[in-house]
C-alpha atoms as a PDB file:
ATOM      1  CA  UNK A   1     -23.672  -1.827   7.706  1.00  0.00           C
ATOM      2  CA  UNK A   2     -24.042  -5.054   9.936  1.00  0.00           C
ATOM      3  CA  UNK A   3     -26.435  -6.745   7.186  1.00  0.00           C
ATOM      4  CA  UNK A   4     -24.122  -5.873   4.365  1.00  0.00           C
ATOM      5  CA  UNK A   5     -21.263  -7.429   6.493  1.00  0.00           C
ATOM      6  CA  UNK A   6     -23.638 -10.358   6.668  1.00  0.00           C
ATOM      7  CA  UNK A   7     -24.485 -10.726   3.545  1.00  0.00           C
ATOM      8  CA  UNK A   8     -21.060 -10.229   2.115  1.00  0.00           C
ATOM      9  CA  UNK A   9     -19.740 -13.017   4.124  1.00  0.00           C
ATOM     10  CA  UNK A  10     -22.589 -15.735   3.231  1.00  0.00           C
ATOM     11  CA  UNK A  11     -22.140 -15.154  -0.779  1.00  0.00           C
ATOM     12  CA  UNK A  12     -18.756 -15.571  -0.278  1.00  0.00           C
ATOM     13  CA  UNK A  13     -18.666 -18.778   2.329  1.00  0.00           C
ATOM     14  CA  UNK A  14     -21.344 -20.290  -0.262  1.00  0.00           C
ATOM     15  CA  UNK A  15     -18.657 -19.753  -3.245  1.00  0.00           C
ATOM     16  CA  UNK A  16     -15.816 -20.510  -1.255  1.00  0.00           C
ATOM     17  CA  UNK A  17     -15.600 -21.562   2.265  1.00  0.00           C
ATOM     18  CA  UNK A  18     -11.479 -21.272   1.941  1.00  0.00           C
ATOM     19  CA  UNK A  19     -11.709 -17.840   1.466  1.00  0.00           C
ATOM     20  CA  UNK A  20     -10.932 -15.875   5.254  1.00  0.00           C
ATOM     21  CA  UNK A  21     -11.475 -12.528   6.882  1.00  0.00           C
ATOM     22  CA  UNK A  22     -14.398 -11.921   4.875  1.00  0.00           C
ATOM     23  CA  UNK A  23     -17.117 -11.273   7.818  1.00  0.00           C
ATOM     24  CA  UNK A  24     -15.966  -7.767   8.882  1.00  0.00           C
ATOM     25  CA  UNK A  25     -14.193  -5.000   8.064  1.00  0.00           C
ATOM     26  CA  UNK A  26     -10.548  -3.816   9.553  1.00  0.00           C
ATOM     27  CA  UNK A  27     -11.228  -1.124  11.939  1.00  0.00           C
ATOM     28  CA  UNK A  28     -10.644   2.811  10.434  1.00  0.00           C
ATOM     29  CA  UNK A  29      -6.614   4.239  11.309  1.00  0.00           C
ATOM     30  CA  UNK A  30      -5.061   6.957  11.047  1.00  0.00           C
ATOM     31  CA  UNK A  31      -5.930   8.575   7.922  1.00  0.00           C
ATOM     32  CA  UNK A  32      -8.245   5.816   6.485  1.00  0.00           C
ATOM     33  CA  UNK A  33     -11.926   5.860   6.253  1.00  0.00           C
ATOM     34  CA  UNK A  34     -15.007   4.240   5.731  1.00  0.00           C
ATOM     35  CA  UNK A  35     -16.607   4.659   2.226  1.00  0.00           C
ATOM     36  CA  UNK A  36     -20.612   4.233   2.158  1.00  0.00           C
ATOM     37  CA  UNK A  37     -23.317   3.538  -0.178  1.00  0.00           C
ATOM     38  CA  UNK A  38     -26.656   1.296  -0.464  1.00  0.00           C
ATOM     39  CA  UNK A  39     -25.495  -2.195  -0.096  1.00  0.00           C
ATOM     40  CA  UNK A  40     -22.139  -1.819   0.310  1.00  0.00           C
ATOM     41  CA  UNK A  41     -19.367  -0.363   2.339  1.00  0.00           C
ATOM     42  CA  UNK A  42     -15.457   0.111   2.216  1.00  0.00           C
ATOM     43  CA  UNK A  43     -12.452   0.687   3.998  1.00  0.00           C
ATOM     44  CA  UNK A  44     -10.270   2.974   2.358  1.00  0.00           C
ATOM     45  CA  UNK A  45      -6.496   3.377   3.102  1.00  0.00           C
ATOM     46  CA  UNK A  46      -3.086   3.798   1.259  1.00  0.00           C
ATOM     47  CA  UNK A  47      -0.107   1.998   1.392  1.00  0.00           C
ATOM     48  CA  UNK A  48       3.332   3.907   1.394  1.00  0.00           C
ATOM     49  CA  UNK A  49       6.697   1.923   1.268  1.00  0.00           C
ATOM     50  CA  UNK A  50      10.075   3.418   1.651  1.00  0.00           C
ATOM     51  CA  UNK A  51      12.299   3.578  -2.140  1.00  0.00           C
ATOM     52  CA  UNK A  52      15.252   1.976  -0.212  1.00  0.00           C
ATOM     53  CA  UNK A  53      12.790  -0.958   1.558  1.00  0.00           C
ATOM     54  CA  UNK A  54      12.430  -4.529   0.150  1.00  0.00           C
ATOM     55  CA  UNK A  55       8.970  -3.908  -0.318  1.00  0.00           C
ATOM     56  CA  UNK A  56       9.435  -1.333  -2.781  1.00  0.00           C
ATOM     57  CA  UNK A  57      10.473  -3.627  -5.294  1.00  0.00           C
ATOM     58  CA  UNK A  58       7.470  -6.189  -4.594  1.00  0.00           C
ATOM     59  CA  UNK A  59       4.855  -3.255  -5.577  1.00  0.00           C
ATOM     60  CA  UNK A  60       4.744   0.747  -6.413  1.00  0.00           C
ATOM     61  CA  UNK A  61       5.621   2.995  -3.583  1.00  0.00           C
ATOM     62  CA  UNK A  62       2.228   4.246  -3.060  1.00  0.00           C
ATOM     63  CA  UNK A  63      -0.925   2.254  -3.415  1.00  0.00           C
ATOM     64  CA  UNK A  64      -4.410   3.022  -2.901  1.00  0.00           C
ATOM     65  CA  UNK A  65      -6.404   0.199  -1.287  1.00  0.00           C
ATOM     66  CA  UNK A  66     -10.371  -0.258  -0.915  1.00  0.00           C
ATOM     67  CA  UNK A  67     -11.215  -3.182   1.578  1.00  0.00           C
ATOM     68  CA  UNK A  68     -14.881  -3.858  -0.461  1.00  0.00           C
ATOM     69  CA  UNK A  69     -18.142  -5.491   1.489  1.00  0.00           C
ATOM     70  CA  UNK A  70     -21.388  -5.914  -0.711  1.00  0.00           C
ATOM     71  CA  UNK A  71     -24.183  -7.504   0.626  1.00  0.00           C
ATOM     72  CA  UNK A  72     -27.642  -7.474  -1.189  1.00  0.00           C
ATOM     73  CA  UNK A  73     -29.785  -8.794  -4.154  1.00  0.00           C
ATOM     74  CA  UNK A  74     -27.764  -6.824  -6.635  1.00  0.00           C
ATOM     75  CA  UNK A  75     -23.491  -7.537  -5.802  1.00  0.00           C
ATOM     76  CA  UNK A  76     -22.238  -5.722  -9.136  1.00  0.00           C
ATOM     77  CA  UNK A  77     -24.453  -2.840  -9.135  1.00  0.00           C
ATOM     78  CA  UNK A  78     -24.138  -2.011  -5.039  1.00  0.00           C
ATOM     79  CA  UNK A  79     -19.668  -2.757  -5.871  1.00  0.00           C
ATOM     80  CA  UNK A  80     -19.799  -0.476  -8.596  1.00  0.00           C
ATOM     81  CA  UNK A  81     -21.316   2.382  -6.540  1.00  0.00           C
ATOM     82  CA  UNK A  82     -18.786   2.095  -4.067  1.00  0.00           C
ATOM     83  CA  UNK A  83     -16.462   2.039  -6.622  1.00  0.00           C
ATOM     84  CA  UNK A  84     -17.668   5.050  -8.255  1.00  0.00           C
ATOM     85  CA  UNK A  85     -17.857   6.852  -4.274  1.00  0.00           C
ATOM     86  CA  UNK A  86     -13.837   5.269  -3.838  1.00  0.00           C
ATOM     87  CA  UNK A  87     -12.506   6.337  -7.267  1.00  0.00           C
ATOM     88  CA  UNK A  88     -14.360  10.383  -7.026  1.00  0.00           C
ATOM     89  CA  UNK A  89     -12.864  10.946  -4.063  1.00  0.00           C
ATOM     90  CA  UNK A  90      -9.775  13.181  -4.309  1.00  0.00           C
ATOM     91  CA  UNK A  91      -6.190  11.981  -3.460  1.00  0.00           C
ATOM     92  CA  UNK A  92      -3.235  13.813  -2.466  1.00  0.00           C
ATOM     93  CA  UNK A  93      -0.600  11.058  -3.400  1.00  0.00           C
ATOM     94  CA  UNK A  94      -0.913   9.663  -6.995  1.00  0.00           C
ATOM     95  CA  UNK A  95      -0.925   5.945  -7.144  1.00  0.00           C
ATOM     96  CA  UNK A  96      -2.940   2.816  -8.315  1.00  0.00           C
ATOM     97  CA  UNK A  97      -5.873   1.943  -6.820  1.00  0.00           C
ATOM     98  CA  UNK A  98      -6.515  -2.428  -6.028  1.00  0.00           C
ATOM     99  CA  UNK A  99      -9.062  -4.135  -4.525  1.00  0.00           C
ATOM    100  CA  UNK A 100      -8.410  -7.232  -3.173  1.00  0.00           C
ATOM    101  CA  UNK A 101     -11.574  -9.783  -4.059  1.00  0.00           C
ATOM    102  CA  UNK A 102     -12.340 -13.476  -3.118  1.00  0.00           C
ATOM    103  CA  UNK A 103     -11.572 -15.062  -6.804  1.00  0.00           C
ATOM    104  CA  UNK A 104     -14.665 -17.361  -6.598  1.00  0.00           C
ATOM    105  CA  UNK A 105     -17.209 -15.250  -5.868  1.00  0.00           C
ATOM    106  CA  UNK A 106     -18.003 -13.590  -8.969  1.00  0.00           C
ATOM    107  CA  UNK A 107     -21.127 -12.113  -9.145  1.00  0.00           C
ATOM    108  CA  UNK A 108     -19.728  -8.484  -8.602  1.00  0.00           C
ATOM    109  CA  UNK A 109     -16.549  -8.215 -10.590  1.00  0.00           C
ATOM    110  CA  UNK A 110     -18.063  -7.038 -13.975  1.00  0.00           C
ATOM    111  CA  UNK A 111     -18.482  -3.757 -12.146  1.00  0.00           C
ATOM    112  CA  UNK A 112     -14.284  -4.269 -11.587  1.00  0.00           C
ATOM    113  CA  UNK A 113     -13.815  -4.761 -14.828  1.00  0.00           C
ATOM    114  CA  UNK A 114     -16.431  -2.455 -17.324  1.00  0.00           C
ATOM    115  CA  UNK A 115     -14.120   0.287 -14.475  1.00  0.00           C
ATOM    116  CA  UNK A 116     -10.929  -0.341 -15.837  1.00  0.00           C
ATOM    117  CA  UNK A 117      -9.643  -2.868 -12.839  1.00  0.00           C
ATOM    118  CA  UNK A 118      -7.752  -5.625 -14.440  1.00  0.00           C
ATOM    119  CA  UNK A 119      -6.680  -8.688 -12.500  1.00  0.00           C
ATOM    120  CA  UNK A 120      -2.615  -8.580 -11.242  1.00  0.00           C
ATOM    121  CA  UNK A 121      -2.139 -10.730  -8.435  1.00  0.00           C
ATOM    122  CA  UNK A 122      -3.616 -13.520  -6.845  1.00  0.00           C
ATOM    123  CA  UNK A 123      -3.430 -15.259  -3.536  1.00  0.00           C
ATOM    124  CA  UNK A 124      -3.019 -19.187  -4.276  1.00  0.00           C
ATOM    125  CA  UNK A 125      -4.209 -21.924  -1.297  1.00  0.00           C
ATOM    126  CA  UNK A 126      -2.850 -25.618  -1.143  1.00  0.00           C
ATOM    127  CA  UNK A 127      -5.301 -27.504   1.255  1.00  0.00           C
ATOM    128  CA  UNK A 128      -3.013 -30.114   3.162  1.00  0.00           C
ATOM    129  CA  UNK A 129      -3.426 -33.925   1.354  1.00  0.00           C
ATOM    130  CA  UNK A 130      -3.338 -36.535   3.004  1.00  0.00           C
ATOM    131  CA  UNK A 131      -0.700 -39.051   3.255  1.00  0.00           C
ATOM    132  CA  UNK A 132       1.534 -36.563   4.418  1.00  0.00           C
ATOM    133  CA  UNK A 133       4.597 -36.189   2.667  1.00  0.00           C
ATOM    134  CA  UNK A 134       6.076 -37.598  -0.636  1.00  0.00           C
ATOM    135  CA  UNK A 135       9.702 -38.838  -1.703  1.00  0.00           C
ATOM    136  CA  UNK A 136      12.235 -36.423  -2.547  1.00  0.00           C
ATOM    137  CA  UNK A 137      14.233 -35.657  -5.019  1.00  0.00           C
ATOM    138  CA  UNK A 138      18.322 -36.357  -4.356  1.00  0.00           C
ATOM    139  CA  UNK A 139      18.950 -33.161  -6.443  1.00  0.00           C
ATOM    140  CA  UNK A 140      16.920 -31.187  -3.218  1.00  0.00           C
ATOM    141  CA  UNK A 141      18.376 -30.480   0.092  1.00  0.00           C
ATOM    142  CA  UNK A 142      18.096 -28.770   2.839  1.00  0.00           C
ATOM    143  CA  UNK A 143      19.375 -24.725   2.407  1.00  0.00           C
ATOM    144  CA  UNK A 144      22.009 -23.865   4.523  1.00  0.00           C
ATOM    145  CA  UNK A 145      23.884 -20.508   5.166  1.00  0.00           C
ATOM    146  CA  UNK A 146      26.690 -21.465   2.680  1.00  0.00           C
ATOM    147  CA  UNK A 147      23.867 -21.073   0.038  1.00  0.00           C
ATOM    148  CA  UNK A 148      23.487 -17.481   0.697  1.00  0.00           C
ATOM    149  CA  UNK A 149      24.944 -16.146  -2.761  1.00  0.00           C
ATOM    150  CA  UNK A 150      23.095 -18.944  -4.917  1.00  0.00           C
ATOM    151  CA  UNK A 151      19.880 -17.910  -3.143  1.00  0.00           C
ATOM    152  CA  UNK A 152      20.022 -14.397  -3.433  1.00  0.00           C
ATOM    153  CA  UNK A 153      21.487 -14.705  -7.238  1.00  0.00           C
ATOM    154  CA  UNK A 154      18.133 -16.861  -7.847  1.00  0.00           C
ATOM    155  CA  UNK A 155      16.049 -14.504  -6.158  1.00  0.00           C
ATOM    156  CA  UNK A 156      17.356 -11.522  -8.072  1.00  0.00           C
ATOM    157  CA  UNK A 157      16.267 -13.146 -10.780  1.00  0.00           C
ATOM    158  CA  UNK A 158      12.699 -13.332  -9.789  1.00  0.00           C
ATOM    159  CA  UNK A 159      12.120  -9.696  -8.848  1.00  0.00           C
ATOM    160  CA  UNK A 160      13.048  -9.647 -12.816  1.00  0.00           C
ATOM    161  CA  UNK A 161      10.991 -11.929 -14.495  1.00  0.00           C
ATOM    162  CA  UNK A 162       8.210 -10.850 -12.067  1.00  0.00           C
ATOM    163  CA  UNK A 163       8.713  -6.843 -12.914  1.00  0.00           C
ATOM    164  CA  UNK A 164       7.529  -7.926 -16.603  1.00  0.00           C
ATOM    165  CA  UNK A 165       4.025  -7.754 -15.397  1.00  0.00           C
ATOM    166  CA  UNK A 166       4.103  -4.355 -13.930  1.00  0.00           C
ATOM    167  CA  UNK A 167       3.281  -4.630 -10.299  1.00  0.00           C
ATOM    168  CA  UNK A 168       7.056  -5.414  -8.921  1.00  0.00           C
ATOM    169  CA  UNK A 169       9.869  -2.885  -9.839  1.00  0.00           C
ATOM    170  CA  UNK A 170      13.295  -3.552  -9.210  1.00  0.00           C
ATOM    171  CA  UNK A 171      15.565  -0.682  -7.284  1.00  0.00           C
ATOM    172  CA  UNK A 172      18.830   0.218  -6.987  1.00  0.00           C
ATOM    173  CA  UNK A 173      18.831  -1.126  -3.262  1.00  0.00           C
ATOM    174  CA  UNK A 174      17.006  -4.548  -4.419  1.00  0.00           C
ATOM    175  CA  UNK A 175      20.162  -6.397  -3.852  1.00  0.00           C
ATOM    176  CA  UNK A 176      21.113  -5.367  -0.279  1.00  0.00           C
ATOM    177  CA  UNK A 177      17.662  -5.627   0.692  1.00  0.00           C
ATOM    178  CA  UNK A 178      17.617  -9.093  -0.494  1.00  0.00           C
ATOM    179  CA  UNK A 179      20.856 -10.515   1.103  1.00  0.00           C
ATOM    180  CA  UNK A 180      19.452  -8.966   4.352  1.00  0.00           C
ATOM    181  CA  UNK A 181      16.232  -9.919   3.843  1.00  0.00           C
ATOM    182  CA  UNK A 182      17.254 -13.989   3.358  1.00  0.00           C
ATOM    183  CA  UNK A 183      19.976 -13.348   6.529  1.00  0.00           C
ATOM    184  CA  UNK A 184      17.425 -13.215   8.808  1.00  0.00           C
ATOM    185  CA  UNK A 185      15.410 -15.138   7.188  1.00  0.00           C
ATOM    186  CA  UNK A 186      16.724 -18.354   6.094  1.00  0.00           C
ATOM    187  CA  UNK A 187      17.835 -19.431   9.782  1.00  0.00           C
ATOM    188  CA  UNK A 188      13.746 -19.468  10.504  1.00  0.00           C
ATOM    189  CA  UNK A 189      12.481 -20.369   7.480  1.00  0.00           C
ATOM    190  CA  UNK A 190      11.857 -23.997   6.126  1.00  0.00           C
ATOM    191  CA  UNK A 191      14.371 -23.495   2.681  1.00  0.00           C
ATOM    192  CA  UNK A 192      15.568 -26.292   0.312  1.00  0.00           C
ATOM    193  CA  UNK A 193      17.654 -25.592  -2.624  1.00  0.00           C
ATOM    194  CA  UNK A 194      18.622 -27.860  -6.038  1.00  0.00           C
ATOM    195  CA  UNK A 195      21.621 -28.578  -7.214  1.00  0.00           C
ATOM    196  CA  UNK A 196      23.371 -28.929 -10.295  1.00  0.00           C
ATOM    197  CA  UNK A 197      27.419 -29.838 -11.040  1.00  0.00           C
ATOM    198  CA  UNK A 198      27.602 -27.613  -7.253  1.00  0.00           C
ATOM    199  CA  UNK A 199      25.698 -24.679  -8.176  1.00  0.00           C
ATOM    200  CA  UNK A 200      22.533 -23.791  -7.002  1.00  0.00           C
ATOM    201  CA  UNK A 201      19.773 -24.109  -9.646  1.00  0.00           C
ATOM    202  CA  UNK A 202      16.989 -23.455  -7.918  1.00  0.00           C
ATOM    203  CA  UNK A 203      15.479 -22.404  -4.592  1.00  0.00           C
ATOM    204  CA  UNK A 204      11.623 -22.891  -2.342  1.00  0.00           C
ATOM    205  CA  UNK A 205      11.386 -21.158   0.746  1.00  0.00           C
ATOM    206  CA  UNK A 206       8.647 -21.060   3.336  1.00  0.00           C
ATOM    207  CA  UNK A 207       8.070 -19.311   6.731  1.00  0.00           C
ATOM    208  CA  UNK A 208       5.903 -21.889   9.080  1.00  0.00           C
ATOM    209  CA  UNK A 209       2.733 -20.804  10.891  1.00  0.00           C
ATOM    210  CA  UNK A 210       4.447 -18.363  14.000  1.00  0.00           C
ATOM    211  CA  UNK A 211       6.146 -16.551  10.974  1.00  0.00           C
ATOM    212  CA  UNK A 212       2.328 -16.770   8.825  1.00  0.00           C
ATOM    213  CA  UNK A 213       0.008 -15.021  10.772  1.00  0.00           C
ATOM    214  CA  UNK A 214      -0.024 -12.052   8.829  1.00  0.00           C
ATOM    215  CA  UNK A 215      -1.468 -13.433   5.744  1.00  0.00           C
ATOM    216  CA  UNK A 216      -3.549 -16.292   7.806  1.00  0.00           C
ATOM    217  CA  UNK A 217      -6.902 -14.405   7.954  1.00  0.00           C
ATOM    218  CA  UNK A 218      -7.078 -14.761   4.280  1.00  0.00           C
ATOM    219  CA  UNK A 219      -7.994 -18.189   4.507  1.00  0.00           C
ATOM    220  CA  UNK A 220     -10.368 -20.619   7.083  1.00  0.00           C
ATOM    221  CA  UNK A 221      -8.322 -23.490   7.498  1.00  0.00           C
ATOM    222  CA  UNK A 222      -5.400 -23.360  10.112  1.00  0.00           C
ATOM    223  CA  UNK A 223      -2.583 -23.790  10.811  1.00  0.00           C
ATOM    224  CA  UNK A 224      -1.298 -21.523   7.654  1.00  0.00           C
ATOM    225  CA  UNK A 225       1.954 -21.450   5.906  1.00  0.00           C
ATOM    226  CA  UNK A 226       3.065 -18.566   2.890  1.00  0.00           C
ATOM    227  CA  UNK A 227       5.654 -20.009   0.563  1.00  0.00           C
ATOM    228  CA  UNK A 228       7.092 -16.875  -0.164  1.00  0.00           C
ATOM    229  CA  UNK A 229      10.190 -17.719  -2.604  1.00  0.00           C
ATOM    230  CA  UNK A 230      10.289 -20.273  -5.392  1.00  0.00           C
ATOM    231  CA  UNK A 231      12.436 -19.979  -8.651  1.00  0.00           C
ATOM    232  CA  UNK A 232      14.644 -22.072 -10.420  1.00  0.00           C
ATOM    233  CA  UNK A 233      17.323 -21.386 -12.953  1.00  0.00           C
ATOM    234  CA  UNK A 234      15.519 -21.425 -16.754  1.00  0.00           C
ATOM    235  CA  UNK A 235      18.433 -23.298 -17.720  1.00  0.00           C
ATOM    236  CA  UNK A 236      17.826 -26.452 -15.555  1.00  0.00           C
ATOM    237  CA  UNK A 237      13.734 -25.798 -16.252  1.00  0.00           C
ATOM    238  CA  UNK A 238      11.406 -28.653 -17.555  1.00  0.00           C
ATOM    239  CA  UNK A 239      13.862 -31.259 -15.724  1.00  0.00           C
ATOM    240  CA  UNK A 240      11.467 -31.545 -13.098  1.00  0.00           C
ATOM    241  CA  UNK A 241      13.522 -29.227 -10.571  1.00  0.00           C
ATOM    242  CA  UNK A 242      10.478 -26.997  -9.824  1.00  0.00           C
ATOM    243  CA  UNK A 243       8.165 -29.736  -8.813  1.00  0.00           C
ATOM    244  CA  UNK A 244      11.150 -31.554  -6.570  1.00  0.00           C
ATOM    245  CA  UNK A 245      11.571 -28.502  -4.913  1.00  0.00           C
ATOM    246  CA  UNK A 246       7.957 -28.236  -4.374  1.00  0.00           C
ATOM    247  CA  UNK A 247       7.855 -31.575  -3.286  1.00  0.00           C
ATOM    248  CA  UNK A 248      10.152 -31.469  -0.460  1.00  0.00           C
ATOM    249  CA  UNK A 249       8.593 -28.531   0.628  1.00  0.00           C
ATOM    250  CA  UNK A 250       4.893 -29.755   0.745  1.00  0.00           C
ATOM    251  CA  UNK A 251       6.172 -33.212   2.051  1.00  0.00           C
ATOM    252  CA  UNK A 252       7.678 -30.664   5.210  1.00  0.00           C
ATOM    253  CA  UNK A 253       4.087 -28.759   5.223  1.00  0.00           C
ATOM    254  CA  UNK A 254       1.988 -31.841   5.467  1.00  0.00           C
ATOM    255  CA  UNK A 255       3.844 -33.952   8.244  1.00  0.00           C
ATOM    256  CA  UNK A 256       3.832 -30.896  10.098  1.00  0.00           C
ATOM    257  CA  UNK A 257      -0.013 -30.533  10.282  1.00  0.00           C
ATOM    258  CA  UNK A 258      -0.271 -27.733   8.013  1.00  0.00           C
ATOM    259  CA  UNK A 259      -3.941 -27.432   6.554  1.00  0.00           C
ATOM    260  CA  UNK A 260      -3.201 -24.684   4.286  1.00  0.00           C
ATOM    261  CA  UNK A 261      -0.305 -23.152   2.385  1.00  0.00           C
ATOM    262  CA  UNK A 262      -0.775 -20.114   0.831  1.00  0.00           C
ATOM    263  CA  UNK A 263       1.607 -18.033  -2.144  1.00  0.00           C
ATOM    264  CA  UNK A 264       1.310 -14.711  -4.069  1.00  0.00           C
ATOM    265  CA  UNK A 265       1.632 -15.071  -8.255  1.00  0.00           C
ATOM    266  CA  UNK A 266       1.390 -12.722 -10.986  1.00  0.00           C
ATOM    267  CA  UNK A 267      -2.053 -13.356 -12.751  1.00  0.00           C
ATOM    268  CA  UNK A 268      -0.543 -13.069 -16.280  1.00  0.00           C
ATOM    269  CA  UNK A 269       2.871 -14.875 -15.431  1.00  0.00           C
ATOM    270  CA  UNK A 270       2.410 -18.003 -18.072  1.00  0.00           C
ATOM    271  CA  UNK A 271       4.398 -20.482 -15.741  1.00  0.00           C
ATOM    272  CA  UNK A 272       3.343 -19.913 -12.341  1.00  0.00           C
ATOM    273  CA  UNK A 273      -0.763 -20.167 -12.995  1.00  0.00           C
ATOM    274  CA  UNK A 274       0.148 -23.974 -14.355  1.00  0.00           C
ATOM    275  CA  UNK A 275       2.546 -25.087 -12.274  1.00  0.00           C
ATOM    276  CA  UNK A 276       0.984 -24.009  -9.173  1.00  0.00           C
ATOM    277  CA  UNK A 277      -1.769 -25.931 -10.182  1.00  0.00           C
ATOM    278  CA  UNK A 278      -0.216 -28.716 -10.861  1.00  0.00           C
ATOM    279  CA  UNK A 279       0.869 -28.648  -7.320  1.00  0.00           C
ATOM    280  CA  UNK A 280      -2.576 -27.971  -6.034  1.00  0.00           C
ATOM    281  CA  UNK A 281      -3.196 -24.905  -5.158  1.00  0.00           C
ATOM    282  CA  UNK A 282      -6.172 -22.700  -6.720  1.00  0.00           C
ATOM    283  CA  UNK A 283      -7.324 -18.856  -6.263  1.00  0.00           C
ATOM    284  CA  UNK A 284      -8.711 -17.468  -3.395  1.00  0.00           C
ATOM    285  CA  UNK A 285      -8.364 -13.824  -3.351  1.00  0.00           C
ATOM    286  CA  UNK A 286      -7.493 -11.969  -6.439  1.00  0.00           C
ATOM    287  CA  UNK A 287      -6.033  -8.407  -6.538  1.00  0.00           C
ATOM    288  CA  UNK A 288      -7.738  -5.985  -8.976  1.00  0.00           C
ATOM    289  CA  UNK A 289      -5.860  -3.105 -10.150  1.00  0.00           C
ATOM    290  CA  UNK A 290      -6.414   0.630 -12.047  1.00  0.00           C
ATOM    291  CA  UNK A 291      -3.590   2.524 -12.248  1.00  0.00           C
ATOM    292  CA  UNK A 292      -4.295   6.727 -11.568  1.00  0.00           C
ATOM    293  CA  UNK A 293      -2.388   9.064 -12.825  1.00  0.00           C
ATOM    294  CA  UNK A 294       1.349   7.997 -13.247  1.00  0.00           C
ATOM    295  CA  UNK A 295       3.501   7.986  -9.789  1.00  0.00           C
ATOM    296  CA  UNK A 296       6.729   7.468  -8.822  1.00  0.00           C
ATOM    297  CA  UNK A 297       7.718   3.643  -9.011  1.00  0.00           C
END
């Protein structure tokens, strides 16, 4: 296992050094275990969420997860074994099955893909640039408690857009969860909305590094930041409202000493792959996806 770890981890640092947590595998709990076969090796666990938690709406309730590690002369041939070893094995939950991949290093994902995976998610990285910070916009300021209802209204309407893609579903709870959810959130958060005749049009919110560290691994370059909330009203979009917000936000990221900012976007959302671009970031990890047999969402 330690040479496939090995390997695994060089192909990957030589596609993408950005790409984290690639050099060994989480250690087995409770009722996960380690999937074997020539070349490769796996992790497999399942993910369970509560139908009255926030994180029910940002994925299914159940999800089956395969932590992949091919090393070898052959990538696609020794993933698509464990794949096959993974996908026979029986389950006593129905749910999809993901694997979460480094997005550059693509020498194994044909065996992903001639399996029925399809790409859903991926995790987008801004390096920090250098001179920190850039003029704001006068429509951006600060978010403050008073914006509570404008925020939450805003971020409503992202769990919607978002659910047209299929991986986020929006519950009857959604709401509450939300408003509690940006409660204790907002006061420890770096937040900025826009503004338009007094309303708020539009919303960017990021938790600093001490609030990161659970996404952090996925990347090599520290300190790390997850911008976990951007939207702005479609009626105020192609004014330039998404990149001001984005603006003051990375302008806050860079003085601070951030060297990489990380975000989650739908793969086949047709705004956020361009704009997020445009604003620097690029894939690192992409989250591959075959649904089972139907579940509960």
């Amino acid at each position: 296992m330690l040479d496939v770890l090995a390997g695994h981890a060089a192909r990957v640092r030589a596609a993408d050094p950005l790409a984290g947590g690639q050099d060994r595998l989480p250690k087995p709990g409770l009722g996960e275990q380690l999937v074997e076969v020539p070349g490769a090796v796996g992790l497999a666990s399942m993910d369970r969420s509560g139908l009255d938690t926030l994180n029910a709406t940002w994925g299914p309730l159940v999800v089956h997860r395969l932590h992949a590690r091919v090393g070898g002369p052959d990538p696609e041939a020794a993933l698509g074994a464990l794949l096959d070893a993974w996908t026979a094995a029986p389950r006593r939950e129905p749910g999809p099955l993901a694997v979460l991949w480094p997005s550059r290093d693509t020498a194994a994902v044909r065996a992903l893909a001639v399996r029925g995976f399809a790409p859903t998610v991926t995790v987008a990285a801004r390096p920090r640039r250098l001179p920190a910070g850039q003029a704001t916009d006068p429509r951006v300021r600060p978010a403050t408690a008073d914006d509570l209802d404008g925020i939450a209204r805003l971020y409503e309407a992202l769990v919607a857009y978002d659910a047209q893609f299929g991986w986020v579903t929006p519950r009857p709870s959604t709401p509450a969860r939300i408003r509690e959810h940006l409660t204790g959130t907002l006061p420890r958060s770096w937040a900025w909305v826009a503004e338009h005749d007094g309303a708020v049009t539009g919303v960017v919110i990021v938790d600093p590094p001490p609030r990161s560290r659970w996404i952090a691994s996925m990347v090599t370059r520290m300190p790390a930041a997850y911008l976990g909330v951007m939207y702005a009203d479609p009626a105020v979009r192609g004014r330039g409202v998404g990149a001001a917000l984005a603006a003051a936000a990375h302008a806050r990221l860079d003085a601070w000493g951030v060297a990489t900012t990380l975000l989650h976007h739908a793969v086949a959302n047709p705004l956020s792959g361009p704009f997020w671009a445009r604003q620097g970031y690029r894939p690192v990890h992409t989250q591959w996806v075959r649904q089972g047999r139907p579940s509960a969402r």
